[in-house]
Protein backbone atom coordinates (compact mmCIF):
# COMPACT_ATOMS: atom_id res chain seq x y z
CA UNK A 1 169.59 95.29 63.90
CA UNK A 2 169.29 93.74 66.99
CA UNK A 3 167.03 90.82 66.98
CA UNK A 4 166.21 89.06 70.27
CA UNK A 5 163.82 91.75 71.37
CA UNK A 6 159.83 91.91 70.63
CA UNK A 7 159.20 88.98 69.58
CA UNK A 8 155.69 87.72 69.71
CA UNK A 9 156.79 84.83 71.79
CA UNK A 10 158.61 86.72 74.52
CA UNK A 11 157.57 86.04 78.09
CA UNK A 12 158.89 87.42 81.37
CA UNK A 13 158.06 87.87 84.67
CA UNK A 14 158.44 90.13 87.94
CA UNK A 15 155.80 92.67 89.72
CA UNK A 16 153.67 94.76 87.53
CA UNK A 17 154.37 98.62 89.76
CA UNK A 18 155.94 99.52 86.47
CA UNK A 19 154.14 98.52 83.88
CA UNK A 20 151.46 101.00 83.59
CA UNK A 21 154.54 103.66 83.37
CA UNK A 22 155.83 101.26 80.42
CA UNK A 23 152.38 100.96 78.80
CA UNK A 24 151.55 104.47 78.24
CA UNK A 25 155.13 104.83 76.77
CA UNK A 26 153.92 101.95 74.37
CA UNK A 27 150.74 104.09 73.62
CA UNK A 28 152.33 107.36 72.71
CA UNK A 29 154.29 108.78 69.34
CA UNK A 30 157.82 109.16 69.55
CA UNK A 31 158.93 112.24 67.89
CA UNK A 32 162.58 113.26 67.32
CA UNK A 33 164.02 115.73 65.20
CA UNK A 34 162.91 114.13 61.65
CA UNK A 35 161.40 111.14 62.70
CA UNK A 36 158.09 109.64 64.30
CA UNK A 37 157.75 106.33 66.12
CA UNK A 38 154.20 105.69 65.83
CA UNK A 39 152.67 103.14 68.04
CA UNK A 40 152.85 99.57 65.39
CA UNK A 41 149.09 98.93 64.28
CA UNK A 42 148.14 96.21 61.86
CA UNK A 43 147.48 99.24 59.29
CA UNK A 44 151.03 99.41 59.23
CA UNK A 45 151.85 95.73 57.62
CA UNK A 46 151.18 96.50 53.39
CA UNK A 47 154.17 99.34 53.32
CA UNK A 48 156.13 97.86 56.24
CA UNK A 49 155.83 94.66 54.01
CA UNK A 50 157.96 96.41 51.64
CA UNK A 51 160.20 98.12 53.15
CA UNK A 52 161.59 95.11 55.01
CA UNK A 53 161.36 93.16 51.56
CA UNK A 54 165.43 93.39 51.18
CA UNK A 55 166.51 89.34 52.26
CA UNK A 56 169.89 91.29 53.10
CA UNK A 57 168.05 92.11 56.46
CA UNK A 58 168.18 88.54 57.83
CA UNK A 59 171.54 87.74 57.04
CA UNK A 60 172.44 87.61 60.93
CA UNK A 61 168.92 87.21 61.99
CA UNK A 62 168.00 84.09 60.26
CA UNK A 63 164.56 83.51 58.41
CA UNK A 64 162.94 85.55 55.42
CA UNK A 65 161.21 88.89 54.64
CA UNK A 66 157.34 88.44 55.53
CA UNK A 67 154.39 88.87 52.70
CA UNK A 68 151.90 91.51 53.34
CA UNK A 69 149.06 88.71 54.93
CA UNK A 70 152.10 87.13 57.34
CA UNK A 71 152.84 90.67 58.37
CA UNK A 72 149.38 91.54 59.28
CA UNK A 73 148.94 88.10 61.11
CA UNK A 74 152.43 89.05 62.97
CA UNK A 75 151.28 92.44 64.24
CA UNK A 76 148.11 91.21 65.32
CA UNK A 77 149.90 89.32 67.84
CA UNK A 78 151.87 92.04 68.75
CA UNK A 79 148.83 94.76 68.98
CA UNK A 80 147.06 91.82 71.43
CA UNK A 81 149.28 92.26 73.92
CA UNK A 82 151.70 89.73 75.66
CA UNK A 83 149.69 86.63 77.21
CA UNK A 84 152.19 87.28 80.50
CA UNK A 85 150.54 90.22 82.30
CA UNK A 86 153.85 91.14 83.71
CA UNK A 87 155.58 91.57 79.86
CA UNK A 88 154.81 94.47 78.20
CA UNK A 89 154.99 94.48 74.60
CA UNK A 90 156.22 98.03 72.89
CA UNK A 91 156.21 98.24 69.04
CA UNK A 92 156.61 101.15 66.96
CA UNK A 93 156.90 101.77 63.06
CA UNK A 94 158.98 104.67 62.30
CA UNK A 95 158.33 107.12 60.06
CA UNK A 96 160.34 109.70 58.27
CA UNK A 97 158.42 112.78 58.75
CA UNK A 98 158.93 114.94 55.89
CA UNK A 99 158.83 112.29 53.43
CA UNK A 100 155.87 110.79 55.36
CA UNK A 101 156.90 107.14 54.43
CA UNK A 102 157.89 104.04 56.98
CA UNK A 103 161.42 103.13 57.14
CA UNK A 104 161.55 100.34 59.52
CA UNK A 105 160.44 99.39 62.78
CA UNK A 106 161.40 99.70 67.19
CA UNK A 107 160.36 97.60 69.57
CA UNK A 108 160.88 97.01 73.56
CA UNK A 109 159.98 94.12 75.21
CA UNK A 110 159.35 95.18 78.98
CA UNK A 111 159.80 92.73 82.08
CA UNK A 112 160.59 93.08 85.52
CA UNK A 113 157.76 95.14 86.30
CA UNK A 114 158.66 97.66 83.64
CA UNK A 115 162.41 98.28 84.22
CA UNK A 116 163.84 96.04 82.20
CA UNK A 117 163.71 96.81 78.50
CA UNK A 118 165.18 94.62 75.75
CA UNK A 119 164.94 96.30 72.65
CA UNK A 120 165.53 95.99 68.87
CA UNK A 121 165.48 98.04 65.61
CA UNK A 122 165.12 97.49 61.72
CA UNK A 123 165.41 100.04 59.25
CA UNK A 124 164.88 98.94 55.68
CA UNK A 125 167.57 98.47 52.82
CA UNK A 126 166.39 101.95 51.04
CA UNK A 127 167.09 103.89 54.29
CA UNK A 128 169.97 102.70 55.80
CA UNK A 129 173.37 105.08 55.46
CA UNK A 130 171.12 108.44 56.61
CA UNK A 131 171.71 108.20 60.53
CA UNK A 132 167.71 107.06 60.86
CA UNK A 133 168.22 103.79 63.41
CA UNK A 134 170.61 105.83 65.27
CA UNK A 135 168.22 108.44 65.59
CA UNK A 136 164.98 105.90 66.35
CA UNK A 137 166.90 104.03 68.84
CA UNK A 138 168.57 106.85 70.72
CA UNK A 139 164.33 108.28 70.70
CA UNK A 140 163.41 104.64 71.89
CA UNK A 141 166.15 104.73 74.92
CA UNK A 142 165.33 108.20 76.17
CA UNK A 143 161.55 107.50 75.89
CA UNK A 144 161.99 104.75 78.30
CA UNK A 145 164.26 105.60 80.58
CA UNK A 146 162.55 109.12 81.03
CA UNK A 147 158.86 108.04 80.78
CA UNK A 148 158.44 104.45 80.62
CA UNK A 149 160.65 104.03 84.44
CA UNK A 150 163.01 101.58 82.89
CA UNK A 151 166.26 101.44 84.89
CA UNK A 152 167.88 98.79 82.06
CA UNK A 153 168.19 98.80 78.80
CA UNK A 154 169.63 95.73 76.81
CA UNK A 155 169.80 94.39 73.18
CA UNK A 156 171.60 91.39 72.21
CA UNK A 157 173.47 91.60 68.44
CA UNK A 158 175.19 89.13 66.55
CA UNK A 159 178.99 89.83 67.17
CA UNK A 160 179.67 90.52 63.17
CA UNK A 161 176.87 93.02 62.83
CA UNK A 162 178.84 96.22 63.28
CA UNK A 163 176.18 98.56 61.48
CA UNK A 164 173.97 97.88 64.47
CA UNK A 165 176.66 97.48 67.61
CA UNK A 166 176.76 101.40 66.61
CA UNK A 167 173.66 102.17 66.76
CA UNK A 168 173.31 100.45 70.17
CA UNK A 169 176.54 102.42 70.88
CA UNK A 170 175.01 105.51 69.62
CA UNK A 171 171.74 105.17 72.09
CA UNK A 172 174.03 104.56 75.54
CA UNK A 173 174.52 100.65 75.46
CA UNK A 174 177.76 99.53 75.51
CA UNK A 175 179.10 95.50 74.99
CA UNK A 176 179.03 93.61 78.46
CA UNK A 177 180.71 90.05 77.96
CA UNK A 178 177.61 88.35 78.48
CA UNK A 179 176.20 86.59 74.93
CA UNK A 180 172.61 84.92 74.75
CA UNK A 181 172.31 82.55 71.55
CA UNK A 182 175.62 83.45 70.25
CA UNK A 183 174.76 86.88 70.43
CA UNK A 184 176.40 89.63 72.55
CA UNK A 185 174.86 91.23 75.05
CA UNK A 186 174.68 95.56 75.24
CA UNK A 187 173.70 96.91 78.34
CA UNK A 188 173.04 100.58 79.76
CA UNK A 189 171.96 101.54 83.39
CA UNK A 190 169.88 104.52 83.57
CA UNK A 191 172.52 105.58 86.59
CA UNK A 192 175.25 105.41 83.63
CA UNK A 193 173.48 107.68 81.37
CA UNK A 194 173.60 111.29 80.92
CA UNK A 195 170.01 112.31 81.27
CA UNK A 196 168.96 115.49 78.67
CA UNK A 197 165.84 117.28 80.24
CA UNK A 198 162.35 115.42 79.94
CA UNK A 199 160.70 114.69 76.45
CA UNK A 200 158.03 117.25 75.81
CA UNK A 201 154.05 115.78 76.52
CA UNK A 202 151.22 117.18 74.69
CA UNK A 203 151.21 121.01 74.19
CA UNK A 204 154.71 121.68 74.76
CA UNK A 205 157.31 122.84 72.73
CA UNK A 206 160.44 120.43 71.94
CA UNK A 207 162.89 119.29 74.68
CA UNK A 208 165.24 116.91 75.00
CA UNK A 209 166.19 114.27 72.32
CA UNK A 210 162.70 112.53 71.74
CA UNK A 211 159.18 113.62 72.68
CA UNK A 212 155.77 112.27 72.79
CA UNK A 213 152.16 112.67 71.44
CA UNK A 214 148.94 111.41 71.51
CA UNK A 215 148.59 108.11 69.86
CA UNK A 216 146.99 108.03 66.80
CA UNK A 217 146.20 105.73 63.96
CA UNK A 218 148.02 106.10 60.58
């Protein structure tokens, strides 16, 4: 997991050209191939409560699973929006499509007038081992370098988390020697990355490696 990114206290600053690109990214589902990243809502918080219940997932993060009633209080921060008009906040619970039950949680924190991402991922004890952050953070990158006009993505992870240095891996970052808070920094360029054809919008068939609809509610 990488941690540093969408937090409720993150601030940043630059123009805001991008950010309406970056904001309807934040508004739409994510769908890959088994998954979809639905757009966080504080509906979300009683089974997200539980599947992030495992301690085990703060071991390099620090802190302590959330109760149902923090959770809720947390993601109604998030849903309000960053204070900083030029920070976009992008959270998404992820859902495992056939089995129609959360497994964890995305989330991009946007500055620089949208072209900056930092990002970060979560997938609960009960679903790790089945390829599901690799495939919700690889759907995260290409919905916001193709869509959202990001040029950078970054995530900072701790240096002895290897389970999610390969998912970064996975998505197109790769380790810089740059570290923020002990933690190193992965970076990808959207000129470094081999871009797949656009993400389908609404009423097209599937393309690419992630695709978007319509937000909706739970």
């Amino acid at each position: 997991m990488s941690d540093a990114a969408g937090r409720d206290d993150a601030t940043g600053t630059g123009d805001t050209a991008g950010v309406d690109d970056a904001a309807g990214v934040a508004a739409a589902t994510i769908r890959t191939r088994r998954l979809d990243l639905e757009p966080l809502t504080v509906a979300h918080a009683d089974e997200m409560a539980e599947v992030l219940s495992d301690p085990a997932l703060h071991v390099f993060i620090g802190g302590e699973p959330l109760t149902a009633p923090e959770l809720r209080a947390r993601y109604e921060r998030l849903t309000a929006g960053s204070p900083d008009p030029a920070t976009v906040w992008c959270n998404w619970a992820v859902r495992l499509r056939e089995e129609d039950r959360l497994t964890g949680t995305v989330q991009a924190t946007l500055t620089e007038g949208g072209r900056v991402a930092e990002v970060a991922w979560v997938t609960g004890t009960e679903w790790q081992g089945r390829g599901i952050a690799r495939e919700a953070a690889g759907g995260l990158v290409t919905a916001l370098t193709e869509r959202g006009g990001v040029r950078t993505v970054v995530a900072h992870i701790h240096p002895a988390h290897e389970a999610s240095a390969a998912v970064a891996r996975s998505a197109g970052l790769t380790p810089t020697p740059e570290q923020q808070d002990g933690e190193v920094r992965f970076r990808l360029s959207r000129e470094d990355r081999a871009v797949p054809d656009r993400p389908p919008v609404d009423g097209e068939g599937p393309r690419g490696r992630a695709g978007f609809s319509g937000a909706e509610g739970p």
